[in-house]
C-alpha atoms as a PDB file:
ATOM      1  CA  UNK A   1       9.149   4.511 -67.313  1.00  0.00           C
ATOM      2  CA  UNK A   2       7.677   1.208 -69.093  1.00  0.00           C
ATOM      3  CA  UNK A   3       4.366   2.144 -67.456  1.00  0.00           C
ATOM      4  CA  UNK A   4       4.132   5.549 -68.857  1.00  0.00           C
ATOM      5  CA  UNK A   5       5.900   3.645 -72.765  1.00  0.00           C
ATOM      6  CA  UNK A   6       2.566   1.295 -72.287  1.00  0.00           C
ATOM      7  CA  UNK A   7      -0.083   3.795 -72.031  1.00  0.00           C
ATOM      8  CA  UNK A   8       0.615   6.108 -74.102  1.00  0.00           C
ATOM      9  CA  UNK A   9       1.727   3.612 -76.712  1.00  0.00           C
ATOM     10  CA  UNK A  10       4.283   3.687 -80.072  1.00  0.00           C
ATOM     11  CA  UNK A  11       1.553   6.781 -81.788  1.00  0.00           C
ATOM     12  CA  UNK A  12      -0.343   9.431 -80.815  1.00  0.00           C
ATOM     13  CA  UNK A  13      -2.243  12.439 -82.530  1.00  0.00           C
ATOM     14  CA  UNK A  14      -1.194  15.959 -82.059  1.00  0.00           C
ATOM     15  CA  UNK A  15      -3.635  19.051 -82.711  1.00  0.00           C
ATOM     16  CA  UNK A  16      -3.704  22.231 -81.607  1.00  0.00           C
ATOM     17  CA  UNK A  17      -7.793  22.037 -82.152  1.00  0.00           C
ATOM     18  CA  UNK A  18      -8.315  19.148 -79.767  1.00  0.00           C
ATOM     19  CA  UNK A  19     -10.337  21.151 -76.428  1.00  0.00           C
ATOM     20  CA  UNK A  20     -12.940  22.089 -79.297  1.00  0.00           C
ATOM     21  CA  UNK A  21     -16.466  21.525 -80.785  1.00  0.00           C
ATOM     22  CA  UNK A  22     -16.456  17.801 -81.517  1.00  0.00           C
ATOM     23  CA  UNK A  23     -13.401  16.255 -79.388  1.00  0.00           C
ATOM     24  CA  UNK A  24     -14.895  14.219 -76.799  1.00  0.00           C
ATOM     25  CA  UNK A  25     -16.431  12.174 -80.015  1.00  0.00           C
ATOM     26  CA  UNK A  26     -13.538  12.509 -81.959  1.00  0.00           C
ATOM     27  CA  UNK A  27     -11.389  11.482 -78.665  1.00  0.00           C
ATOM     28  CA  UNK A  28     -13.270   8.463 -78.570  1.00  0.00           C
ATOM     29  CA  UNK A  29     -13.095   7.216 -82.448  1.00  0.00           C
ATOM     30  CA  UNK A  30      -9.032   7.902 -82.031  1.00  0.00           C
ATOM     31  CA  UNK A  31      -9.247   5.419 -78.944  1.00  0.00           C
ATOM     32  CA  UNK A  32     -11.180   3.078 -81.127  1.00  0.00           C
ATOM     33  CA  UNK A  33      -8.377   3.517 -83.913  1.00  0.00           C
ATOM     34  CA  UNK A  34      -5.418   1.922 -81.713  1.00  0.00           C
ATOM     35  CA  UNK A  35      -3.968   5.619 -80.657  1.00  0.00           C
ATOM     36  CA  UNK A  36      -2.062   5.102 -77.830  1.00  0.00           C
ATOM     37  CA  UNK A  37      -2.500   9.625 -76.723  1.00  0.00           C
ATOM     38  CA  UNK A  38      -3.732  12.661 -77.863  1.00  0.00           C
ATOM     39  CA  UNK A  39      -1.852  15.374 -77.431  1.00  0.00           C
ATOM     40  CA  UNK A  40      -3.665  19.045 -77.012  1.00  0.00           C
ATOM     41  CA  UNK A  41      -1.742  21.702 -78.535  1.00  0.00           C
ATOM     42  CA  UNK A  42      -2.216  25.677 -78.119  1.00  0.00           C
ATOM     43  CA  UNK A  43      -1.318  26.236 -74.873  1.00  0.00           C
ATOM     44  CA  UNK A  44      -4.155  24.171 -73.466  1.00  0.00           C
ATOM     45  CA  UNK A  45      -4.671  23.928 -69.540  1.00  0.00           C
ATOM     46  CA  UNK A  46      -5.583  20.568 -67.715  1.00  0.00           C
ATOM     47  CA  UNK A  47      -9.556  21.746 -67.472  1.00  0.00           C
ATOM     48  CA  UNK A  48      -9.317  20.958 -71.284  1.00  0.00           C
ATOM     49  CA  UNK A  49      -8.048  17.657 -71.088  1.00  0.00           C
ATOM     50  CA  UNK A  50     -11.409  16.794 -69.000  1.00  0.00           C
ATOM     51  CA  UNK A  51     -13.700  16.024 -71.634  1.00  0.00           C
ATOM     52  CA  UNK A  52     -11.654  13.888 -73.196  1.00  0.00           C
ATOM     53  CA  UNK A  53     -10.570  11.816 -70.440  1.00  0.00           C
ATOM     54  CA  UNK A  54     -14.564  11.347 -69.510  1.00  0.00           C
ATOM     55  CA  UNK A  55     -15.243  10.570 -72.868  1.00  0.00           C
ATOM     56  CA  UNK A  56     -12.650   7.700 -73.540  1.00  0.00           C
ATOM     57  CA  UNK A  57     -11.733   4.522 -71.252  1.00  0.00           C
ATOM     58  CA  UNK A  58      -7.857   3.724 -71.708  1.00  0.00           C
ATOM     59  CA  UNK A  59      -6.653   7.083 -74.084  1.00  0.00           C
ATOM     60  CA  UNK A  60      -3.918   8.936 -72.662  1.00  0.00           C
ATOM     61  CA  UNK A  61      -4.506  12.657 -72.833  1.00  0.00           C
ATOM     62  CA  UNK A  62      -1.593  15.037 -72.221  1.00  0.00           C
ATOM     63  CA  UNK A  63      -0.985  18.776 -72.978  1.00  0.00           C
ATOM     64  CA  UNK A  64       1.657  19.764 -75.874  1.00  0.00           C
ATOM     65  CA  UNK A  65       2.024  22.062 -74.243  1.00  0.00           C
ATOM     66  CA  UNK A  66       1.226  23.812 -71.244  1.00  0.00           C
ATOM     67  CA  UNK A  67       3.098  27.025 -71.113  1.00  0.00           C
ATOM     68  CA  UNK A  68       4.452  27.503 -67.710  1.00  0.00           C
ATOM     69  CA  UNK A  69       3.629  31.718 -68.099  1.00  0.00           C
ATOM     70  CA  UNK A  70      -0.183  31.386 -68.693  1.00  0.00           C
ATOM     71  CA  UNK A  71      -0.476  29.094 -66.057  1.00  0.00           C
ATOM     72  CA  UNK A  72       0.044  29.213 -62.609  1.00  0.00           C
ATOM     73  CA  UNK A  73       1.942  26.375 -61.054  1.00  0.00           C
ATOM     74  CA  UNK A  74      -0.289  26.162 -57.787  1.00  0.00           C
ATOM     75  CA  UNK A  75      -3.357  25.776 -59.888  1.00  0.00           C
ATOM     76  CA  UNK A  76      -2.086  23.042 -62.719  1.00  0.00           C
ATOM     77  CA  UNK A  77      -1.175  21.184 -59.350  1.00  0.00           C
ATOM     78  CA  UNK A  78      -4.571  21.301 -58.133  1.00  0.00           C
ATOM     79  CA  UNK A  79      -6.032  20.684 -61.558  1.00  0.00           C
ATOM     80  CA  UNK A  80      -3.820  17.494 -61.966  1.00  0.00           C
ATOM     81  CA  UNK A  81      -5.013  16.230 -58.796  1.00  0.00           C
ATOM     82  CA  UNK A  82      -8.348  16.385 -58.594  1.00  0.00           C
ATOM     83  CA  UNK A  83      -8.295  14.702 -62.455  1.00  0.00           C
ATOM     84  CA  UNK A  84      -6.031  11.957 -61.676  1.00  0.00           C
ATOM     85  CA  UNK A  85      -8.181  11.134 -58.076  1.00  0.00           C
ATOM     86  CA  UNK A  86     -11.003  10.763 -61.119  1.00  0.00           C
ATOM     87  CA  UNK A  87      -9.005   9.149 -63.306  1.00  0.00           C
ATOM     88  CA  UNK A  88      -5.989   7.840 -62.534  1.00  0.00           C
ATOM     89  CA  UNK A  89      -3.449   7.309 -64.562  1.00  0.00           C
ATOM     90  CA  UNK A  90      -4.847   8.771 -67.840  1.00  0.00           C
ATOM     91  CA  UNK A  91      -3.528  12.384 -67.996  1.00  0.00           C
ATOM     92  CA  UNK A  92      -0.137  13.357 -68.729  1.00  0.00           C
ATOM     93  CA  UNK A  93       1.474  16.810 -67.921  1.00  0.00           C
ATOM     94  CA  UNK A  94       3.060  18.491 -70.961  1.00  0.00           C
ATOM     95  CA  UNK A  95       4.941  21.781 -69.942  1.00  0.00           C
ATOM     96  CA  UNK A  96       7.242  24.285 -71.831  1.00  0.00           C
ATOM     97  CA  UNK A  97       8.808  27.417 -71.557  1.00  0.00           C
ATOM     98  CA  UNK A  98       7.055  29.179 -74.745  1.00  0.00           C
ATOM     99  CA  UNK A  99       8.684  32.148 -76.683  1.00  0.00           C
ATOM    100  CA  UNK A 100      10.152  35.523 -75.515  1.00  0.00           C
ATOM    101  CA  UNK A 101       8.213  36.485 -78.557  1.00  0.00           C
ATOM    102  CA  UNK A 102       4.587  35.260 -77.626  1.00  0.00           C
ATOM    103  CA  UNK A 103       5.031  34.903 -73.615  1.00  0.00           C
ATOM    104  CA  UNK A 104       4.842  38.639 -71.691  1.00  0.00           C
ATOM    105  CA  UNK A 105       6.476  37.100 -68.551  1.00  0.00           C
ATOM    106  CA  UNK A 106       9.113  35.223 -70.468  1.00  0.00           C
ATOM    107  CA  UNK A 107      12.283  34.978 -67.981  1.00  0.00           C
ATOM    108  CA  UNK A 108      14.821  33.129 -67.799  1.00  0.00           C
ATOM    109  CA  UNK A 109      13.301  30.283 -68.999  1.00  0.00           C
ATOM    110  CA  UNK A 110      15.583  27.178 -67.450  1.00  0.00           C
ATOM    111  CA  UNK A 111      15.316  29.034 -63.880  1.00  0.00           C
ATOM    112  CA  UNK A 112      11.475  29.849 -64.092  1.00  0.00           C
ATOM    113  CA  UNK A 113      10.982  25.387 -65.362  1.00  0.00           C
ATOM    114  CA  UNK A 114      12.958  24.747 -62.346  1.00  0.00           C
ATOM    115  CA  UNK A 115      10.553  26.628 -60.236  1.00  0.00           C
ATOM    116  CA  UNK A 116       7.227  25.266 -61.717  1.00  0.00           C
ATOM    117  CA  UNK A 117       8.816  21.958 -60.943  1.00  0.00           C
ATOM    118  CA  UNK A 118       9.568  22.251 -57.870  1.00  0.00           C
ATOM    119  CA  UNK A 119       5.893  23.772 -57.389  1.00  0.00           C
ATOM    120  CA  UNK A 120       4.725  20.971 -58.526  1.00  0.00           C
ATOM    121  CA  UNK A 121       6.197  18.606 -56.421  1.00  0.00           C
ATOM    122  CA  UNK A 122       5.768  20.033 -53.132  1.00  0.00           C
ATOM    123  CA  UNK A 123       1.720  20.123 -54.433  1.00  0.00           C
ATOM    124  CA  UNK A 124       2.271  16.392 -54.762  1.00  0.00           C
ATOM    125  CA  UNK A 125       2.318  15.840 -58.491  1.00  0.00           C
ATOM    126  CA  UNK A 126       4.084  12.845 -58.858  1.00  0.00           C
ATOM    127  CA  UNK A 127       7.807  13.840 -61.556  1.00  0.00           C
ATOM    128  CA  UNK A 128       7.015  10.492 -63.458  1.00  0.00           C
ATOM    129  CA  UNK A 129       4.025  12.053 -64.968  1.00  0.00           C
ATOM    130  CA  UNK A 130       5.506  15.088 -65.910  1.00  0.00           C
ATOM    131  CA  UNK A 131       7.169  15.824 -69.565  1.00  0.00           C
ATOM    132  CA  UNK A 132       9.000  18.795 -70.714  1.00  0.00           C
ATOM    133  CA  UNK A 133       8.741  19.930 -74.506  1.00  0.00           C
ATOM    134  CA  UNK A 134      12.760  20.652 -74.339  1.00  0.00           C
ATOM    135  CA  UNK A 135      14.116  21.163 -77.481  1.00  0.00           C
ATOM    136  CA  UNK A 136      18.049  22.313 -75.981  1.00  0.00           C
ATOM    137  CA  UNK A 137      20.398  19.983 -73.937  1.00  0.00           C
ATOM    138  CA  UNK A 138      20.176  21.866 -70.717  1.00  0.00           C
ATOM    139  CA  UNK A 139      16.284  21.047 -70.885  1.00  0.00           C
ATOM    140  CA  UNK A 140      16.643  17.798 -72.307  1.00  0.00           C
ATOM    141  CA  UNK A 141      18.978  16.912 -68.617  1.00  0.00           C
ATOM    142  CA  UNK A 142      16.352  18.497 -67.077  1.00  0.00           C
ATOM    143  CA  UNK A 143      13.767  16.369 -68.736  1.00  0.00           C
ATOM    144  CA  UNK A 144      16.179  13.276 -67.245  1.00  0.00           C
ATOM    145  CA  UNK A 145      15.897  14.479 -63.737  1.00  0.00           C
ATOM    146  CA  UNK A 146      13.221  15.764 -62.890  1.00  0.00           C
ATOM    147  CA  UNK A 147      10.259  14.865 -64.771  1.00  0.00           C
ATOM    148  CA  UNK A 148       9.262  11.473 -66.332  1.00  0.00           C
ATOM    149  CA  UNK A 149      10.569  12.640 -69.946  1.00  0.00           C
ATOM    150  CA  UNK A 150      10.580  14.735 -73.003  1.00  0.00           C
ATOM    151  CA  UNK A 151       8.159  16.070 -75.705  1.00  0.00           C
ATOM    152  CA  UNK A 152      10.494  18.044 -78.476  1.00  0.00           C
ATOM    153  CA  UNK A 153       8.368  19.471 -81.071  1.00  0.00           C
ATOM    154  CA  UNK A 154       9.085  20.595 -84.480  1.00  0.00           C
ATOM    155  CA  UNK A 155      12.312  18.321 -84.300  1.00  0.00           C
ATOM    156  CA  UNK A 156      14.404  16.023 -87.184  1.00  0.00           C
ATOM    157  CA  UNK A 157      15.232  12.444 -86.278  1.00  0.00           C
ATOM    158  CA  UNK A 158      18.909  13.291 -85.493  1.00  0.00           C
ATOM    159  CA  UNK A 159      17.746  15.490 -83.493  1.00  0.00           C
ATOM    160  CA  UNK A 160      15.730  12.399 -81.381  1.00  0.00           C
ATOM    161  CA  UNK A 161      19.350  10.484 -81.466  1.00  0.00           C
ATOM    162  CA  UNK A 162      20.446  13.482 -79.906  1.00  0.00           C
ATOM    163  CA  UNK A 163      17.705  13.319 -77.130  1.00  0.00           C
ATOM    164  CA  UNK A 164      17.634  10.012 -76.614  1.00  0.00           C
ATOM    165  CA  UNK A 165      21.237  10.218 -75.789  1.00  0.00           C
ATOM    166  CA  UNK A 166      20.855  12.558 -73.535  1.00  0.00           C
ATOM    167  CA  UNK A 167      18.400  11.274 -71.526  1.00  0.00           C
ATOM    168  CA  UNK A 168      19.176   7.431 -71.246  1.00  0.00           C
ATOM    169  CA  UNK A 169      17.327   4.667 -71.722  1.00  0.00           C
ATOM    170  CA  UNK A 170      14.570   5.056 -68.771  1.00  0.00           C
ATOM    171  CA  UNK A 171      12.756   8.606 -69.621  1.00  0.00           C
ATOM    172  CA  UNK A 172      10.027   8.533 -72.169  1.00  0.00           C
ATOM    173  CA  UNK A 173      10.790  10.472 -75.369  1.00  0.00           C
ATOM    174  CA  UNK A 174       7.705  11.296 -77.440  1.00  0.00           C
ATOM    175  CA  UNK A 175       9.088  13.473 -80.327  1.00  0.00           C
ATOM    176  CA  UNK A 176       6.253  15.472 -82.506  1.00  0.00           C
ATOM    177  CA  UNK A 177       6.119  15.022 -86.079  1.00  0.00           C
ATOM    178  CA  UNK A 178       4.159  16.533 -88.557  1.00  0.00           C
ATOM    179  CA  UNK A 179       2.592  14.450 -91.333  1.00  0.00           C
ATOM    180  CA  UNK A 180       1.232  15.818 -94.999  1.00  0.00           C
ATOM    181  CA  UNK A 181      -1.068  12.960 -96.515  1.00  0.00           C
ATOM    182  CA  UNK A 182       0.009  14.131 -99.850  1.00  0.00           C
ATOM    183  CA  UNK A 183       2.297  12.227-102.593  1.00  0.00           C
ATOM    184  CA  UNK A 184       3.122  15.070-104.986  1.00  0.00           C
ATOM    185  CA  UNK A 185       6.175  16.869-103.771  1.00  0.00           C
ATOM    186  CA  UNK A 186       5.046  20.412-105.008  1.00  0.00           C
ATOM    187  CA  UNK A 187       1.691  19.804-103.138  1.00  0.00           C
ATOM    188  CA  UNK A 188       2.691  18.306-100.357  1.00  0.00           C
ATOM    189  CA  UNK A 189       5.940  20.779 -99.531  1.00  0.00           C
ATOM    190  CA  UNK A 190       3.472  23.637-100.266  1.00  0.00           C
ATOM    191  CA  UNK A 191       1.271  22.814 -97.747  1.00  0.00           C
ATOM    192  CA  UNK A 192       4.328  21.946 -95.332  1.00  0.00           C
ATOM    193  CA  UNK A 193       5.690  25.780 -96.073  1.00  0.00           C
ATOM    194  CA  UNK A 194       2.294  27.306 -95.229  1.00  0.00           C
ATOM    195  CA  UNK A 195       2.103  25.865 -91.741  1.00  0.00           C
ATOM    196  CA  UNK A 196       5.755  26.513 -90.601  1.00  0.00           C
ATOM    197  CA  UNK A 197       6.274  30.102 -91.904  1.00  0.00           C
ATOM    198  CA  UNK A 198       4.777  30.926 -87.927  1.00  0.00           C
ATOM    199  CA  UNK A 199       7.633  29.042 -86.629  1.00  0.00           C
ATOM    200  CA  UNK A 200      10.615  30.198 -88.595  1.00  0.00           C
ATOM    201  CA  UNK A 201      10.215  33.977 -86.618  1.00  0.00           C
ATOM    202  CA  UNK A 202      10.945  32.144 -82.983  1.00  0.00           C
ATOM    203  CA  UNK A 203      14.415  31.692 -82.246  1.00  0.00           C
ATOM    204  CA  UNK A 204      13.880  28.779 -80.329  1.00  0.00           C
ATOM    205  CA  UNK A 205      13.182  26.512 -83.026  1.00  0.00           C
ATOM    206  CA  UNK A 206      15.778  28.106 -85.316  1.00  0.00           C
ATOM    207  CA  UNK A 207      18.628  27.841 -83.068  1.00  0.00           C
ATOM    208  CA  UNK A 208      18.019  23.930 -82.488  1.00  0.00           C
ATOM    209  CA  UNK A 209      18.257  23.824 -86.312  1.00  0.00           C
ATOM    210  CA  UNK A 210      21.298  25.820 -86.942  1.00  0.00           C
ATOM    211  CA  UNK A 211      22.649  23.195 -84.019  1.00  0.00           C
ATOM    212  CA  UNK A 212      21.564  20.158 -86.265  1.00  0.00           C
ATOM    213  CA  UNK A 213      23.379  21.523 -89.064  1.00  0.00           C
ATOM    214  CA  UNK A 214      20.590  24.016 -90.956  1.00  0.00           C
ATOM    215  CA  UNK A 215      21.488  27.506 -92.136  1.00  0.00           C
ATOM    216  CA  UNK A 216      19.818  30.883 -92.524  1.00  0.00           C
ATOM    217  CA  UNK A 217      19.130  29.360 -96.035  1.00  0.00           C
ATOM    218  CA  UNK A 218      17.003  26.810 -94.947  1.00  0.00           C
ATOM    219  CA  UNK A 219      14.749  29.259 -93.162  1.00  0.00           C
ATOM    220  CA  UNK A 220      13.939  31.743 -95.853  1.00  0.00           C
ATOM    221  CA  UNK A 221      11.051  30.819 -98.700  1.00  0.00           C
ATOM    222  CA  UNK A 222       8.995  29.405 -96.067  1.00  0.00           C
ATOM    223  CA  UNK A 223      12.010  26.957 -95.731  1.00  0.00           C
ATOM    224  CA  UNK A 224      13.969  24.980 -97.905  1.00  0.00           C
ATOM    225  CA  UNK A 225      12.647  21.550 -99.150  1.00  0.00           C
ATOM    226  CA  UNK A 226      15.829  19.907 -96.835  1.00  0.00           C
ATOM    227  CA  UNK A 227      14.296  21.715 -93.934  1.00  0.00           C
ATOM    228  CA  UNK A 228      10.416  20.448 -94.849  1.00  0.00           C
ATOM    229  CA  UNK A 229      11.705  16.754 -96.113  1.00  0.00           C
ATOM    230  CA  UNK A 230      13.840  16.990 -92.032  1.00  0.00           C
ATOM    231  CA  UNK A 231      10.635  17.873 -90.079  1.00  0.00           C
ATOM    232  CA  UNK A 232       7.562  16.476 -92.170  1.00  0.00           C
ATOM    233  CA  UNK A 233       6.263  12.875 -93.003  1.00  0.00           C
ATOM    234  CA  UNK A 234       5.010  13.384 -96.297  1.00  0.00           C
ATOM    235  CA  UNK A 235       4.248  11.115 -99.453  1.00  0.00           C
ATOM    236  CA  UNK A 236       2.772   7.788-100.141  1.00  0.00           C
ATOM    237  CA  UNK A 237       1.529   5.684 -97.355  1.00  0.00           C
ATOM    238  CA  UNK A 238       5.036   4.015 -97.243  1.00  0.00           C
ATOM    239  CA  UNK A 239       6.925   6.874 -97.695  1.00  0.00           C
ATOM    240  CA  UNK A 240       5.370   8.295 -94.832  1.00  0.00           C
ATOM    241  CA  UNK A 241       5.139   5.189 -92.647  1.00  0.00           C
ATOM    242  CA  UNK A 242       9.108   4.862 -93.177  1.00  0.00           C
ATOM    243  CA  UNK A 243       9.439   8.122 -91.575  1.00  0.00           C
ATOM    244  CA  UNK A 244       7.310   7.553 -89.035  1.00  0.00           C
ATOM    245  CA  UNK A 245       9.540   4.862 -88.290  1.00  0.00           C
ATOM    246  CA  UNK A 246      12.847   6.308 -88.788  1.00  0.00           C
ATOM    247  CA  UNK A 247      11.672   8.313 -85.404  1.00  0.00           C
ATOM    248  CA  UNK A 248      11.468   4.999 -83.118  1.00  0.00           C
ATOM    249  CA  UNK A 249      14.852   4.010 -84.963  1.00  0.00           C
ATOM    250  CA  UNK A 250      16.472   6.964 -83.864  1.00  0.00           C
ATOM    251  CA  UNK A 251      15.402   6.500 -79.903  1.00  0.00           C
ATOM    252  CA  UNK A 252      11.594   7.846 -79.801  1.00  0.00           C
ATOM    253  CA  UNK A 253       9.009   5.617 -77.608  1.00  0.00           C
ATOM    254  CA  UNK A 254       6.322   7.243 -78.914  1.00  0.00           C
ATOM    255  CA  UNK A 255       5.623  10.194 -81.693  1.00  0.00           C
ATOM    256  CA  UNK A 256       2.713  12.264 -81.390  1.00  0.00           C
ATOM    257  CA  UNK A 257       1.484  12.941 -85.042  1.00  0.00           C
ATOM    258  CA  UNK A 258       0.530  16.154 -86.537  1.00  0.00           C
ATOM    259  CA  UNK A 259      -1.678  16.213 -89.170  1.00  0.00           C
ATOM    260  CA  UNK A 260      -1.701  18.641 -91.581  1.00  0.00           C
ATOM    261  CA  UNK A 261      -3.897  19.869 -94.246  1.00  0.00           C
ATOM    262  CA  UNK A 262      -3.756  23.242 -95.397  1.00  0.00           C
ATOM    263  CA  UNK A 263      -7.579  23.337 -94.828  1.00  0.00           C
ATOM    264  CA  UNK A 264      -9.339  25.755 -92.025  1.00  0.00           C
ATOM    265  CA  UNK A 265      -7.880  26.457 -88.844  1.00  0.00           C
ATOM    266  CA  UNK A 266      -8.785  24.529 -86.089  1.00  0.00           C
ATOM    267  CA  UNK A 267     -10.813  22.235 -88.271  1.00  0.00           C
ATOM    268  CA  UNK A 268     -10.498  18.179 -87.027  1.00  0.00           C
ATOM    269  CA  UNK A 269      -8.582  16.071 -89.878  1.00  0.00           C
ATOM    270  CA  UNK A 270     -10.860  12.918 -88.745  1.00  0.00           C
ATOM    271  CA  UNK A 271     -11.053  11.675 -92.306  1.00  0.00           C
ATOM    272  CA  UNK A 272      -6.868  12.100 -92.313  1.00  0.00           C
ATOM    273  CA  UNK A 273      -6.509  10.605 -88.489  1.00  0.00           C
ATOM    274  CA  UNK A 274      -8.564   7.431 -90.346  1.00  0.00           C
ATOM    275  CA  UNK A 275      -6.564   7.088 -93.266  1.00  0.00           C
ATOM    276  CA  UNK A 276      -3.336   7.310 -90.927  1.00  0.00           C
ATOM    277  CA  UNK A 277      -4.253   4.872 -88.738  1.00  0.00           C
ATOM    278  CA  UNK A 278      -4.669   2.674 -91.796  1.00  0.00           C
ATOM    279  CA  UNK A 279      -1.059   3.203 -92.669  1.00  0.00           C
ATOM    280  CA  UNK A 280       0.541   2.317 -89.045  1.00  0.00           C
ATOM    281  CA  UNK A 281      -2.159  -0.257 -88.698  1.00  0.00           C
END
């Protein structure tokens, strides 16, 4: 998988606002910052990587993720295709299995990924440029042998050991982390809380915590500060580029960074995306 380590680079940008208003510009300025990928959260669908692809040169664009219940197999096939005859090479296919909590259809989950894969291949969508946002070992194997890697989000760097182990040496790992541009602790953990209260209600995420170590503690208050301090980058620029960093240390090839603000929802953190790039520069 060194081809798919070289284009999408050691850092990438993660945002769940990226398929609106000002992205294809914004797309472009994160190419011209040394970001290796952007990474377009909220359930996005390959049409919305298009833009971006069209209005960059070298910028990997991948979903994070697309949920395999909103989106028919068949169709992300033909989707894939027809960008990657246009482009080929620069879009990567992020899938998951969503929540039983937010997904109608949700089904066996495992059994229903091995099915969209298998769609997928017989469509012609090359495994390699596939990556699964597996958070459990059973997904994480899966991850290994039938797609071209992993995207875990909302995870701790043991919990990137943990991957990393599982999958070997050869599948591209490309953990999501979460980064507060804030020094003061009270600040910065208040901000942190505010963001992940939606994710302490989905099993999913809890259980992989309570696996690392975590207990119902850690997920009432809006989570503890051990919680926050295990799945945020937050501080001065050092502090945070040290976390950054701890990531790769612990097995990641590339992490796709999350900024967050506390601002508007949706908004673009450009100014923030700047000032990071600064720091891994």
């Amino acid at each position: 998988m060194s081809g798919l380590r070289d284009r999408v680079g050691r850092y990438g940008i993660w945002s769940s606002g990226a398929h609106r208003g000002e992205i294809p510009e914004a797309a472009a300025e994160l190419e011209e910052l040394g970001y290796g990928a952007v990474w377009l959260g909220g359930s996005s669908g390959v049409q919305h990587a298009v833009p971006l692809v069209e209005a960059t040169s070298k910028l990997t664009v991948a979903t994070g993720i697309l949920s395999i219940w909103q989106y028919e197999a068949a169709d992300a096939a033909a989707r894939f295709l027809e960008l990657d005859s246009a482009h080929p090479g620069r879009f990567l296919l992020g899938l998951g299995v969503s929540h039983a909590q937010i997904a109608d259809q949700y089904r066996r989950p495992y059994s229903a990924m091995v099915e969209y894969l298998d769609a997928l291949e017989t469509a012609g969508v090359p495994a390699g440029r596939v990556v699964l946002g597996a958070l459990g070992p059973k997904m994480l194997e899966l991850s290994r042998d039938r797609a071209g890697g992993a995207h875990p989000y909302l995870v701790t760097e043991e919990h990137t050991a943990q991957a990393r182990e599982i999958l070997g040496p050869g599948p591209l790992l490309a953990p999501e982390l979460k980064v507060v541009l804030e020094a003061d602790p009270d600040t910065a953990r208040t901000i942190a809380r505010q963001y992940l209260a939606r994710y302490l209600a989905l099993p999913n995420y809890t259980n992989g915590w309570l696996r690392l170590g975590f207990t119902e503690n850690d997920f009432t208050g809006g989570g503890s500060d051990r919680l926050i301090d295990a799945v945020y980058a937050w501080g001065d620029d050092a502090r945070i580029r040290s976390r950054i960093d701890a990531f790769h240390a612990a097995g990641a090839d590339h992490v796709a960074l999350q900024i967050v603000t506390g601002g508007a929802p949706g908004a673009l953190p450009r100014a923030e995306w700047r000032r990071l790039a600064e720091v891994l520069a």
